[in-house]
Each structure stands twice: as C-alpha cells, then as structure tokens.
C-alpha atoms as a PDB file:
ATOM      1  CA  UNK A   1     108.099  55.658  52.248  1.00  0.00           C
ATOM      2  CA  UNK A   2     108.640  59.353  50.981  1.00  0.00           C
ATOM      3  CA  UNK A   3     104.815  60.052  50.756  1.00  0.00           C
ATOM      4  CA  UNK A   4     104.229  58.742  54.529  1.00  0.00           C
ATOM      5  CA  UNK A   5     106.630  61.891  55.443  1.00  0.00           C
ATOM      6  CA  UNK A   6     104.742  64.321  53.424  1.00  0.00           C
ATOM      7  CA  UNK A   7     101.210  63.664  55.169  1.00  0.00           C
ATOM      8  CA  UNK A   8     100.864  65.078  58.770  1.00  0.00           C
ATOM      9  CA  UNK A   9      99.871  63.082  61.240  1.00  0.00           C
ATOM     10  CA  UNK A  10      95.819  62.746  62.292  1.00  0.00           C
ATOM     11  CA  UNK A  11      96.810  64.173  66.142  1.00  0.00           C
ATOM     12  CA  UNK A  12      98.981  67.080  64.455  1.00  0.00           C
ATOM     13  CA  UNK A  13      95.582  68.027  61.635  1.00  0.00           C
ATOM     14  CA  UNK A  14      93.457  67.478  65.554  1.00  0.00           C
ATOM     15  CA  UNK A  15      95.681  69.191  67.775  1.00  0.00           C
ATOM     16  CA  UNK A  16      95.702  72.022  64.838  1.00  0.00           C
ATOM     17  CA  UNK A  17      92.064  72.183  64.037  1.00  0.00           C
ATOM     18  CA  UNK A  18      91.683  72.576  67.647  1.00  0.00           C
ATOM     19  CA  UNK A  19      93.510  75.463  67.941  1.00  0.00           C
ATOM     20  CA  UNK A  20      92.033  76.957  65.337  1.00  0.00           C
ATOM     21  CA  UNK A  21      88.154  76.595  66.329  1.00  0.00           C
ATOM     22  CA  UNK A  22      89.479  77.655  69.929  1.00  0.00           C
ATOM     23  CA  UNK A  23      91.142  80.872  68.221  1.00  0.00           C
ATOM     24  CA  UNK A  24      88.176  81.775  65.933  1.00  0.00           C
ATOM     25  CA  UNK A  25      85.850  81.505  68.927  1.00  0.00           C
ATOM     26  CA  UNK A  26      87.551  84.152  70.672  1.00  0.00           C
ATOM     27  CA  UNK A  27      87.438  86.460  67.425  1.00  0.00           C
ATOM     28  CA  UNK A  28      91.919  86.725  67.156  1.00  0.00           C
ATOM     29  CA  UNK A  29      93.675  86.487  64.300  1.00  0.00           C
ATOM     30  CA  UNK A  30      96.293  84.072  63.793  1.00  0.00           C
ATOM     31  CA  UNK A  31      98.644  87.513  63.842  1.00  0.00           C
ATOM     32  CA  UNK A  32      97.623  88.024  67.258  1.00  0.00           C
ATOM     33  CA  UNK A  33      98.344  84.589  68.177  1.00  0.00           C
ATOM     34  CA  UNK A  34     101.607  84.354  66.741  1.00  0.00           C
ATOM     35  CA  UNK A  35     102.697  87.765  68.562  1.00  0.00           C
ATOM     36  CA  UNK A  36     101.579  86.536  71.465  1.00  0.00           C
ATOM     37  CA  UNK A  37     103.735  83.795  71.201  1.00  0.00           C
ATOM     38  CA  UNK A  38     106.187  85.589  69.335  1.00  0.00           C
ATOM     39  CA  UNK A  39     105.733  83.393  65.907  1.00  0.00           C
ATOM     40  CA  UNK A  40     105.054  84.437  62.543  1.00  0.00           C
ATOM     41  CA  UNK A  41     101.613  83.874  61.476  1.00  0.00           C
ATOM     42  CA  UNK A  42     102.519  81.481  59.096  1.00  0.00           C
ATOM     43  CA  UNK A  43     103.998  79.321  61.742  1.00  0.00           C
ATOM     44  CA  UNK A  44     100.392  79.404  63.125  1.00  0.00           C
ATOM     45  CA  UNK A  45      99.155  78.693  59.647  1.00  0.00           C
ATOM     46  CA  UNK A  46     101.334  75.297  59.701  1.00  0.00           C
ATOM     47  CA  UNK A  47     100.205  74.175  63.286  1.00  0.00           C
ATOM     48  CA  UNK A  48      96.449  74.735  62.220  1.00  0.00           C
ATOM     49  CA  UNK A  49      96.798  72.664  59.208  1.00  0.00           C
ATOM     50  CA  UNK A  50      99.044  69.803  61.074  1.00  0.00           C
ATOM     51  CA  UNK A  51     101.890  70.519  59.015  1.00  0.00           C
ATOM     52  CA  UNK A  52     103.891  71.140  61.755  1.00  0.00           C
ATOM     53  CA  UNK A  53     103.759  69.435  65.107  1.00  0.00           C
ATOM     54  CA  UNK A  54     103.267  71.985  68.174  1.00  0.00           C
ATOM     55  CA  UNK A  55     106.109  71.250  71.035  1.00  0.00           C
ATOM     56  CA  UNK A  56     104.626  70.501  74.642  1.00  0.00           C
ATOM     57  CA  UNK A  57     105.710  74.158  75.776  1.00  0.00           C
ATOM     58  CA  UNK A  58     104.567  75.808  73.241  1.00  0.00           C
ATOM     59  CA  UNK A  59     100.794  73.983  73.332  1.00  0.00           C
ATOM     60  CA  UNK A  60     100.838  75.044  76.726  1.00  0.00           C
ATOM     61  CA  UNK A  61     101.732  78.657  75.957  1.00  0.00           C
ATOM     62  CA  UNK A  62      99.176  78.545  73.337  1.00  0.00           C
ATOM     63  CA  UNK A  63      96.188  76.739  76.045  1.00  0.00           C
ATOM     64  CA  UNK A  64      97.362  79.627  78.341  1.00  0.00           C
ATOM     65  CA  UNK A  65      96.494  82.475  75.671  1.00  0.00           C
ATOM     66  CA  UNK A  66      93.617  81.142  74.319  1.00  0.00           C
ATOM     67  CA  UNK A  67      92.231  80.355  77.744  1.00  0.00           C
ATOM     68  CA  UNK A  68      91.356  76.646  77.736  1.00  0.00           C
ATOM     69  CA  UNK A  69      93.262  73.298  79.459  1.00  0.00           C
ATOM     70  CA  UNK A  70      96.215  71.761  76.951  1.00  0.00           C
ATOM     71  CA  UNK A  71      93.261  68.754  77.273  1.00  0.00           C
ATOM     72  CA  UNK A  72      90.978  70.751  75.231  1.00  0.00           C
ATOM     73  CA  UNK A  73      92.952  70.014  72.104  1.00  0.00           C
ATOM     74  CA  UNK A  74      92.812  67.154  72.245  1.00  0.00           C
ATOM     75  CA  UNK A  75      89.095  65.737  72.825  1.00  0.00           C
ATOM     76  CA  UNK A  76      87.872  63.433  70.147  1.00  0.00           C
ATOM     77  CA  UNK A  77      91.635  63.471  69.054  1.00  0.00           C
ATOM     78  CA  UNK A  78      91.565  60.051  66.890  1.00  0.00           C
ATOM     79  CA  UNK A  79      92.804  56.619  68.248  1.00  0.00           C
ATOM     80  CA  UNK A  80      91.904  58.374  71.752  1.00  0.00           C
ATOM     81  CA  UNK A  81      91.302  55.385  73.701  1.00  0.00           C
ATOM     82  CA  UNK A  82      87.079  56.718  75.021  1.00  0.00           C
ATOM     83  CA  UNK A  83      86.440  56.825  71.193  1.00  0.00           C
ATOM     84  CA  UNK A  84      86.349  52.926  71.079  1.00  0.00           C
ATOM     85  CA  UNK A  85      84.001  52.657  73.778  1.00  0.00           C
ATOM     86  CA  UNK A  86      81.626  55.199  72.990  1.00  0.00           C
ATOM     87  CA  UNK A  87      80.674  54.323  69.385  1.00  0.00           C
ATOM     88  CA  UNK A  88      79.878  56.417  66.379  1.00  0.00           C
ATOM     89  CA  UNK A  89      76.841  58.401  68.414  1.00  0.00           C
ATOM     90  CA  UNK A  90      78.742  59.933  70.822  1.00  0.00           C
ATOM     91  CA  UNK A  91      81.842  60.669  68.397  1.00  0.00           C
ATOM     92  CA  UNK A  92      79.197  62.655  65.542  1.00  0.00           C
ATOM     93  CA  UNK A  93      77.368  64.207  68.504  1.00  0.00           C
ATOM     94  CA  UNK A  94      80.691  66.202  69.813  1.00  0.00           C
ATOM     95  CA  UNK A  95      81.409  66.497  65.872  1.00  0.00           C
ATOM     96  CA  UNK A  96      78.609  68.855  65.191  1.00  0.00           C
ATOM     97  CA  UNK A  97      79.476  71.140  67.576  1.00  0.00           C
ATOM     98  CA  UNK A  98      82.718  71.492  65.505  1.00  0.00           C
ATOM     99  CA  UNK A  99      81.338  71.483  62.620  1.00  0.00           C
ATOM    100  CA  UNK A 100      79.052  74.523  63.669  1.00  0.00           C
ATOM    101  CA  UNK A 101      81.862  76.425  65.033  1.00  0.00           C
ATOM    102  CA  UNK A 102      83.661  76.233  62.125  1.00  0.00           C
ATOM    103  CA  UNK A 103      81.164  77.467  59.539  1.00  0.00           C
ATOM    104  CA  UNK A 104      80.989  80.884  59.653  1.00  0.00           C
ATOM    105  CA  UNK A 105      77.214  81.187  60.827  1.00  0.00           C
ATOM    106  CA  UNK A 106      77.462  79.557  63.578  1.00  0.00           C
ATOM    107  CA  UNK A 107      80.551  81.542  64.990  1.00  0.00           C
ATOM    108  CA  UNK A 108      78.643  84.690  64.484  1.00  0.00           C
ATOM    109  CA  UNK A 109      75.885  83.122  66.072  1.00  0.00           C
ATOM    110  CA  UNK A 110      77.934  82.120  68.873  1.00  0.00           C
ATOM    111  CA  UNK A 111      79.955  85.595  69.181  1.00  0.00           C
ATOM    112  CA  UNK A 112      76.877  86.909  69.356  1.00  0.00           C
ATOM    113  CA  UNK A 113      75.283  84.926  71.780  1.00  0.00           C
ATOM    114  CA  UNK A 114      77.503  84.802  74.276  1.00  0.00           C
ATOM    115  CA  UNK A 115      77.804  88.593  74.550  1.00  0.00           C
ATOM    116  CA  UNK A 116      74.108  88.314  75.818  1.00  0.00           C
ATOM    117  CA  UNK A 117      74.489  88.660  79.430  1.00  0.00           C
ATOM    118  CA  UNK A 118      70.944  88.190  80.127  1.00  0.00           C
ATOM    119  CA  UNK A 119      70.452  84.340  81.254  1.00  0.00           C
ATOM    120  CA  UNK A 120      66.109  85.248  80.534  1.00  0.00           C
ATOM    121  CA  UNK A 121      67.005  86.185  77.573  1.00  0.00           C
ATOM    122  CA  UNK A 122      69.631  83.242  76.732  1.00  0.00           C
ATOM    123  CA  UNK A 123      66.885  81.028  77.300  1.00  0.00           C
ATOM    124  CA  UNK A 124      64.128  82.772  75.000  1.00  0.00           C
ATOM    125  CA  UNK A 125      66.723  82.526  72.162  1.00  0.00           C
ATOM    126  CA  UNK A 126      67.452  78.812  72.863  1.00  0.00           C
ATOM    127  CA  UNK A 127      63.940  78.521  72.829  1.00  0.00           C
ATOM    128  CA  UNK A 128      63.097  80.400  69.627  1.00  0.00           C
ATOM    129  CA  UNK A 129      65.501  78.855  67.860  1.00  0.00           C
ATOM    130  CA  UNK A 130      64.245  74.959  69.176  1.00  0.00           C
ATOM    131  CA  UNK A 131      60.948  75.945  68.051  1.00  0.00           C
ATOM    132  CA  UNK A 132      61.970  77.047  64.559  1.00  0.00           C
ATOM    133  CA  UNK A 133      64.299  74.159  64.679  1.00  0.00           C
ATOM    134  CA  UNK A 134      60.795  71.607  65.213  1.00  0.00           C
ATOM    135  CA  UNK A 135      59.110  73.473  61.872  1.00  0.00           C
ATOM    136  CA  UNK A 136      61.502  72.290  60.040  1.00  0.00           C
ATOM    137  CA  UNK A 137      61.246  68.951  61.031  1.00  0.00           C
ATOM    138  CA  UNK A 138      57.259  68.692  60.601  1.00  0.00           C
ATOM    139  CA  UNK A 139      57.428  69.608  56.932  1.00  0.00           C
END
C-alpha cells in the first residue's frame, strides 16, 4: 500500500507536464514562475514532475500567468472521457505536438517562428519545410 503513495498520480505527471511545455513555450524559467506566484522554484519543480498536486487556485493563478484557459492542462489528460471515443489516432496525433515542444529543436523552432510576423513569409517556411519533409519520405 506504501508504494501506491509514493507514485504521483497520471493527472498530477499531466497537469505538470502541461505546465511545463506551456512555460517553456513562452521562454520563463521556473524562477520566474514561482515569483510570480510567489513559490520557490522547487515547488514548481514538484508540480512539473506530479509530485505534488497543484490546488484549484493556484492552477488558475498559474493559467492566468502563463496565458492559457485552466482547460489547457488538461487536454489528453488520461482517463479523460473523449480519449475513449477517439482511438489511438487522434490521441498520438495531439501527442506529437508534445513531443516536439518538448525536445529542444522544436521549441527553438517554434520561438523562432512565431516571432515571424510576416503571414507570406509563415507560409514559405511551412512550405519549405513540407517539401523537405516529402524528400525524406521518397528515399
């Protein structure tokens, strides 16, 4: 029974990754994010991981800083009741886009990306990077 109290919770490690991928997007450290809420970053540290459960209030202050609806962390939570009905496609194909994020490419790329204010030039990039995409798939 011990062990069961040691492992955090699947919606605690979600609700944690979430804010995590949410705070790395905007570029702040979990410093900033714990004076901003006025919590050591350690405390952060423990919510990201799931160790510690993040109180209704404080999710909201956190949803508030970080700019996004309390929903946001928790899409593709597990158990979430659309997850069923949707099947394995539509659960890997929001996945990715996690997975991307949180490699440390694909946040540069997206840093970068979105401080192109240029919607022409948006495009062209998308574009390019389709195309190279489509040579690696013909080899």
């Amino acid at each position: 029974m011990n062990e069961n109290k040691k492992k955090p919770n699947p919606i605690d490690i979600h609700v944690g990754s979430r804010i995590r991928l949410r705070r790395t997007m905007l570029g702040m450290s979990q410093e900033k994010l714990g004076e901003s809420l006025g919590i050591t970053f350690q405390q952060i540290q423990k919510y990201e991981k799931g160790t510690n459960r993040v109180g209704a209030s404080r999710l909201q202050n956190i949803s508030a800083i970080l700019n996004v609806p309390v929903s946001f962390f928790f899409e593709d939570a597990p158990g979430e009741a659309g997850t069923v009905a949707t099947g394995m496609a539509e659960a890997s194909s929001s996945n990715y886009v996690v997975d991307f994020l949180s490699s440390s490419e694909g946040l540069q790329l997206n840093r970068a990306f979105v401080k192109i204010t240029d919607p022409k030039v948006r495009r062209k990039i998308v574009e390019l990077v389709k195309a190279i995409g489509a040579e690696g798939d013909a080899e």
